[in-house]
C-alpha atoms as a PDB file:
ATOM      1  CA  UNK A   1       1.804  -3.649   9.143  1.00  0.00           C
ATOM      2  CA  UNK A   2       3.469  -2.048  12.431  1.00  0.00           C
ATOM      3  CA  UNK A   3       6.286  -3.965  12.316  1.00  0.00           C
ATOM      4  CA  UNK A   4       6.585  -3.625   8.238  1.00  0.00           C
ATOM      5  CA  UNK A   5       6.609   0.067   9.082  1.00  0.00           C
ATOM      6  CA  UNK A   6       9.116  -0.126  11.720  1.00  0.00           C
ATOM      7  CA  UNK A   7      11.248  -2.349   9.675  1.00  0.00           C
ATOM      8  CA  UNK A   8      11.221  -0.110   6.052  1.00  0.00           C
ATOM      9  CA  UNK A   9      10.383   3.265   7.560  1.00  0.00           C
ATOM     10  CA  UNK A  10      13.171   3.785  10.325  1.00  0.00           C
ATOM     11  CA  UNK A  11      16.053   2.303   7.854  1.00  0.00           C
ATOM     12  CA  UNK A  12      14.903   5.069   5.510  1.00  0.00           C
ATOM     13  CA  UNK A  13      14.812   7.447   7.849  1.00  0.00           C
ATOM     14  CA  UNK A  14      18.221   6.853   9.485  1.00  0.00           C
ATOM     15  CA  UNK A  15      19.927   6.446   6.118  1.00  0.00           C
ATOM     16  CA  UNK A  16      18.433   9.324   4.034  1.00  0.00           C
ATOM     17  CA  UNK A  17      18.618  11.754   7.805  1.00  0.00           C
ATOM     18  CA  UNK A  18      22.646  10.634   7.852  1.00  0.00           C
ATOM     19  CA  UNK A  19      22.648  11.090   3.805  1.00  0.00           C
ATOM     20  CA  UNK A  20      20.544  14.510   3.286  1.00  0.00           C
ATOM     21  CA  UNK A  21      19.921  15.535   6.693  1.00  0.00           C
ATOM     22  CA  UNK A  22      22.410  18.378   6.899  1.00  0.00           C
ATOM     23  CA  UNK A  23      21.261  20.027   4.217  1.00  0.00           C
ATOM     24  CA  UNK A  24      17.418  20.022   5.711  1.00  0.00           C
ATOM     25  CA  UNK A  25      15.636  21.837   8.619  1.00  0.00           C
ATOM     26  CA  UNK A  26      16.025  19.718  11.314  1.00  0.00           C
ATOM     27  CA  UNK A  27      12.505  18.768  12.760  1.00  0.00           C
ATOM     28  CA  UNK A  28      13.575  18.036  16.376  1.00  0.00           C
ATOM     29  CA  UNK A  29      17.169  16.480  18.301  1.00  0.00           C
ATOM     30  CA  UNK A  30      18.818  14.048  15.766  1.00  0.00           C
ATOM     31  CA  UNK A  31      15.693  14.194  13.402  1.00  0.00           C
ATOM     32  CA  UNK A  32      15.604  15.985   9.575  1.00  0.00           C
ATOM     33  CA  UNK A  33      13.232  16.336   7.320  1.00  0.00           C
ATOM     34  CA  UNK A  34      15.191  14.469   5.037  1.00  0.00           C
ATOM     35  CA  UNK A  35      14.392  11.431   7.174  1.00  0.00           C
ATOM     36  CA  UNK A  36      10.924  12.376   7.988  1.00  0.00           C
ATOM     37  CA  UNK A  37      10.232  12.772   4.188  1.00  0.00           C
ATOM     38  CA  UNK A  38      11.612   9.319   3.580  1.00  0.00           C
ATOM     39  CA  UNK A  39      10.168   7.529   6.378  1.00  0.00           C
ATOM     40  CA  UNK A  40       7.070   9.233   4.868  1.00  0.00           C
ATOM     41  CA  UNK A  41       7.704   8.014   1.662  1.00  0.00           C
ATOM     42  CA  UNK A  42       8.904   4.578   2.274  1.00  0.00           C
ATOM     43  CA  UNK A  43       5.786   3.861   4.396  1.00  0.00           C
ATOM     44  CA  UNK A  44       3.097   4.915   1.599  1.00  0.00           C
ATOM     45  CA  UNK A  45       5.057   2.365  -0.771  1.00  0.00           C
ATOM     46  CA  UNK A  46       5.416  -0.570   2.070  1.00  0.00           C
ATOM     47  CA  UNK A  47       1.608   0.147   2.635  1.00  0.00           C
ATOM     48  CA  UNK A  48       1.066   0.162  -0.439  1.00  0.00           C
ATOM     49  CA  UNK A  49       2.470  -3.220  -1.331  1.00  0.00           C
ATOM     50  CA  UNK A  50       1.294  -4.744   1.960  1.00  0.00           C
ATOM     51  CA  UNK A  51      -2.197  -4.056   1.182  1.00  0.00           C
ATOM     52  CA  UNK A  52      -2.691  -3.632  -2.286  1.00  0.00           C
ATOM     53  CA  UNK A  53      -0.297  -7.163  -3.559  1.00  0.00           C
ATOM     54  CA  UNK A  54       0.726  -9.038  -0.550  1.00  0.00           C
ATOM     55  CA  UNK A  55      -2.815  -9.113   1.191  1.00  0.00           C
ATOM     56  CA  UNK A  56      -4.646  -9.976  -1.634  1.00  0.00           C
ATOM     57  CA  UNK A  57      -2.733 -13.095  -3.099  1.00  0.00           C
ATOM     58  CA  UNK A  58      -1.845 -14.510   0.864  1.00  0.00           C
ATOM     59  CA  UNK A  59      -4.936 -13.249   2.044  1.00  0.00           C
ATOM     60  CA  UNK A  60      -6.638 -12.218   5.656  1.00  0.00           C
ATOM     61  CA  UNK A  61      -6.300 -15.209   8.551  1.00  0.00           C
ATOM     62  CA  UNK A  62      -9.531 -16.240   9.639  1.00  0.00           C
ATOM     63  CA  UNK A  63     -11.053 -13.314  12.050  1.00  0.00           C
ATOM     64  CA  UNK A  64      -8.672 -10.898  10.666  1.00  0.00           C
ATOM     65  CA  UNK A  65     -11.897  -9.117   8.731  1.00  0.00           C
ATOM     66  CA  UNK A  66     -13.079  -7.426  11.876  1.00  0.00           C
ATOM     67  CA  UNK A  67     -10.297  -4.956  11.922  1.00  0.00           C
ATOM     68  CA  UNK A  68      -8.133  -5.045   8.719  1.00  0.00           C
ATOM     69  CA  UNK A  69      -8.521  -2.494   5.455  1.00  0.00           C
ATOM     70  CA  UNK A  70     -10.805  -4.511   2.651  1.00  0.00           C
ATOM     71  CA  UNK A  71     -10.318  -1.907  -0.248  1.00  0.00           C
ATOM     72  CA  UNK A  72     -13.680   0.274   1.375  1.00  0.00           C
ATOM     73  CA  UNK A  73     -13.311   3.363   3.017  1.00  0.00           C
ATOM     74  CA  UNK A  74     -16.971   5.568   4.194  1.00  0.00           C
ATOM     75  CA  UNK A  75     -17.062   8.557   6.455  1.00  0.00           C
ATOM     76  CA  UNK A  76     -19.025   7.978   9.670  1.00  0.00           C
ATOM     77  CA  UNK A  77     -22.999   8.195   9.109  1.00  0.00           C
ATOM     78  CA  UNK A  78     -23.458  11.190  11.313  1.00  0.00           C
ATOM     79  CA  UNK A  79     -20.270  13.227   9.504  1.00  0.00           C
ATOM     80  CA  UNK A  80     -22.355  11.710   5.605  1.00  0.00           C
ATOM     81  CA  UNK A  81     -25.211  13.166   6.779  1.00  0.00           C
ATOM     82  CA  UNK A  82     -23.931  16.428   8.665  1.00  0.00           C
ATOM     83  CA  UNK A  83     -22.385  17.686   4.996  1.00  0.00           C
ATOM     84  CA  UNK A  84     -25.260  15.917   3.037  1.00  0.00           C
ATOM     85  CA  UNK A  85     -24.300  12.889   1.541  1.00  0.00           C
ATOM     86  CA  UNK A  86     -25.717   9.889   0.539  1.00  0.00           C
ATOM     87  CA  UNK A  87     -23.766   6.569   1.471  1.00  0.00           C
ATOM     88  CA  UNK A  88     -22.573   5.638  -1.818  1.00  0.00           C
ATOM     89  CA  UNK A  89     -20.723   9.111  -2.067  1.00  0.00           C
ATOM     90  CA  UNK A  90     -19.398   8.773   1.253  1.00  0.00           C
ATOM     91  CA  UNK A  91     -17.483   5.873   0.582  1.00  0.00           C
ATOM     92  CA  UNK A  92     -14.677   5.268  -1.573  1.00  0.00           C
ATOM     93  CA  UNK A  93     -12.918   2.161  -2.876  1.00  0.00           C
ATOM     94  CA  UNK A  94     -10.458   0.512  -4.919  1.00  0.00           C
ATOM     95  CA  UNK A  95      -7.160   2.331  -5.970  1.00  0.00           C
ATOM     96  CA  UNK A  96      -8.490   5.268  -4.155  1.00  0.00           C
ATOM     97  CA  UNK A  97      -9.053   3.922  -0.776  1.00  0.00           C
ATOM     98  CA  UNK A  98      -5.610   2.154  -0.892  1.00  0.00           C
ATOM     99  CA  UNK A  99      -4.169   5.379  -1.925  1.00  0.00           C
ATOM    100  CA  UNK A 100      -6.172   7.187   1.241  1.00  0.00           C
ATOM    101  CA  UNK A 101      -4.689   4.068   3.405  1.00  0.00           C
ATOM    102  CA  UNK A 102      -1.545   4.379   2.183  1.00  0.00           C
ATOM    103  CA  UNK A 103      -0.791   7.944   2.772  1.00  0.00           C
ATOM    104  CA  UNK A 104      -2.142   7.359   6.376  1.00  0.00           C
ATOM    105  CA  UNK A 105       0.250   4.933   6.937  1.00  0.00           C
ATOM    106  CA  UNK A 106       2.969   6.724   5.463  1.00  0.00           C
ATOM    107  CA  UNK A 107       1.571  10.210   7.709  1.00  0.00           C
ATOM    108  CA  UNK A 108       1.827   7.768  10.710  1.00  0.00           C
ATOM    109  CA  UNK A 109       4.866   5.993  10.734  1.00  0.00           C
ATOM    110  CA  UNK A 110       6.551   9.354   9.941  1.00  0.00           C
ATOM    111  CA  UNK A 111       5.189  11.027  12.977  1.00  0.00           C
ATOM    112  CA  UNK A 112       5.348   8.367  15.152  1.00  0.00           C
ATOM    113  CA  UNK A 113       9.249   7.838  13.837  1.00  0.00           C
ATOM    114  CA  UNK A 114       9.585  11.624  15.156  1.00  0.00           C
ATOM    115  CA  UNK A 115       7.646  12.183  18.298  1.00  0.00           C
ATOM    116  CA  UNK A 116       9.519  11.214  21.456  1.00  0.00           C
ATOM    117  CA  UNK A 117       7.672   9.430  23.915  1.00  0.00           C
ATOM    118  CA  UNK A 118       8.985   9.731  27.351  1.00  0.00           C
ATOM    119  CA  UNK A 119      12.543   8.960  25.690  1.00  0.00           C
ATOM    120  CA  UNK A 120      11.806   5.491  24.798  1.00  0.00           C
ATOM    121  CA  UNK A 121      13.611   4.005  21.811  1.00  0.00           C
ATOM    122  CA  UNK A 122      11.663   4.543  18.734  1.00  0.00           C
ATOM    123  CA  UNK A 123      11.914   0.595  17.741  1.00  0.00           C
ATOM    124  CA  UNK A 124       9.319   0.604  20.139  1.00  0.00           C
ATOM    125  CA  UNK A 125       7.102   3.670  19.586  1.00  0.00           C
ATOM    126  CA  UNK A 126       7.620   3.080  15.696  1.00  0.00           C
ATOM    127  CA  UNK A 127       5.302  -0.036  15.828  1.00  0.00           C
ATOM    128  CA  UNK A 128       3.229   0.938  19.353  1.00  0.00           C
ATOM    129  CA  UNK A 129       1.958   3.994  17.692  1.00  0.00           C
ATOM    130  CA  UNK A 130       1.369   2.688  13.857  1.00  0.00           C
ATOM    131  CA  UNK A 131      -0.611  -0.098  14.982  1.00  0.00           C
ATOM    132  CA  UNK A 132      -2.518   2.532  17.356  1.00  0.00           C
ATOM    133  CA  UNK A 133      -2.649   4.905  14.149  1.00  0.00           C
ATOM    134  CA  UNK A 134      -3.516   2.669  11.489  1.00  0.00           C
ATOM    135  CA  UNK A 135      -6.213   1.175  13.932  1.00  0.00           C
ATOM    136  CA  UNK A 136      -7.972   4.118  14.790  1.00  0.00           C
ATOM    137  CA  UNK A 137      -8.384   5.565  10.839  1.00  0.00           C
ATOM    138  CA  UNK A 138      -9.653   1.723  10.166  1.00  0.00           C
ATOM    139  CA  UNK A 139     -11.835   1.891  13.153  1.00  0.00           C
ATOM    140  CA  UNK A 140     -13.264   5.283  11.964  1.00  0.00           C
ATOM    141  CA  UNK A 141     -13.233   5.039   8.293  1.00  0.00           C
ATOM    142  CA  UNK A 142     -13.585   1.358   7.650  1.00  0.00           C
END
């Protein structure tokens, strides 16, 4: 999914920034909102896809359960029970949950397309920081 989102997300944002960027707030050096907002965009669709078509008819590689989204999203038992809930309306699945994943995905490859690590190139903070994104929500919510 990292590299997916490296792939889709920082063509979108370069084109639509050099398209549209002049005519948005500019977020930081050399990055608009115009190519946040499509980096954004692009990454809910390509997560989206990956997840809700492509996973399902190529399906997981053996051990890839332990760690990948399987349509099931629950809060953590002690945040159920601090607000009161019962397990079955802490969790949420189906269309829903992909939608939740997906705008993760699409929150995280957008932020990590316009945070600057130490100066590094963002073809490698794009993927470094999705994959660390995308594995801590799964970690925590799946």
């Amino acid at each position: 999914m990292a590299v997916l989102l490296l792939s889709w997300c920082d063509t979108a944002a370069s084109t639509f920034g050099r398209l549209w960027g002049r005519y948005t707030p500019r977020i930081r050096r050399s990055k608009s909102l115009a190519g946040s907002l499509a980096a954004f965009l692009v990454g809910v669709g390509s997560s989206a896809f990956f997840w809700g078509w492509f996973v399902r008819f190529f399906g997981p590689e053996p051990g890839d359960e332990g760690f990948m989204f399987q349509g099931t999203l629950r809060l953590p038992q002690a945040a159920a029970e601090a607000v009161g809930l019962t397990s079955e309306q802490a969790t949420v699945a189906g269309p829903l949950a992909l939608g939740i994943v997906s705008l993760w995905s699409g929150f995280v490859a957008a932020a990590s397309e316009v945070v600057d690590v130490f100066g590094w190139d963002d073809n490698l903070t794009i993927p470094v920081l999705s994959a660390a994104g995308i594995w801590g929500f799964l970690k925590v919510f799946g």
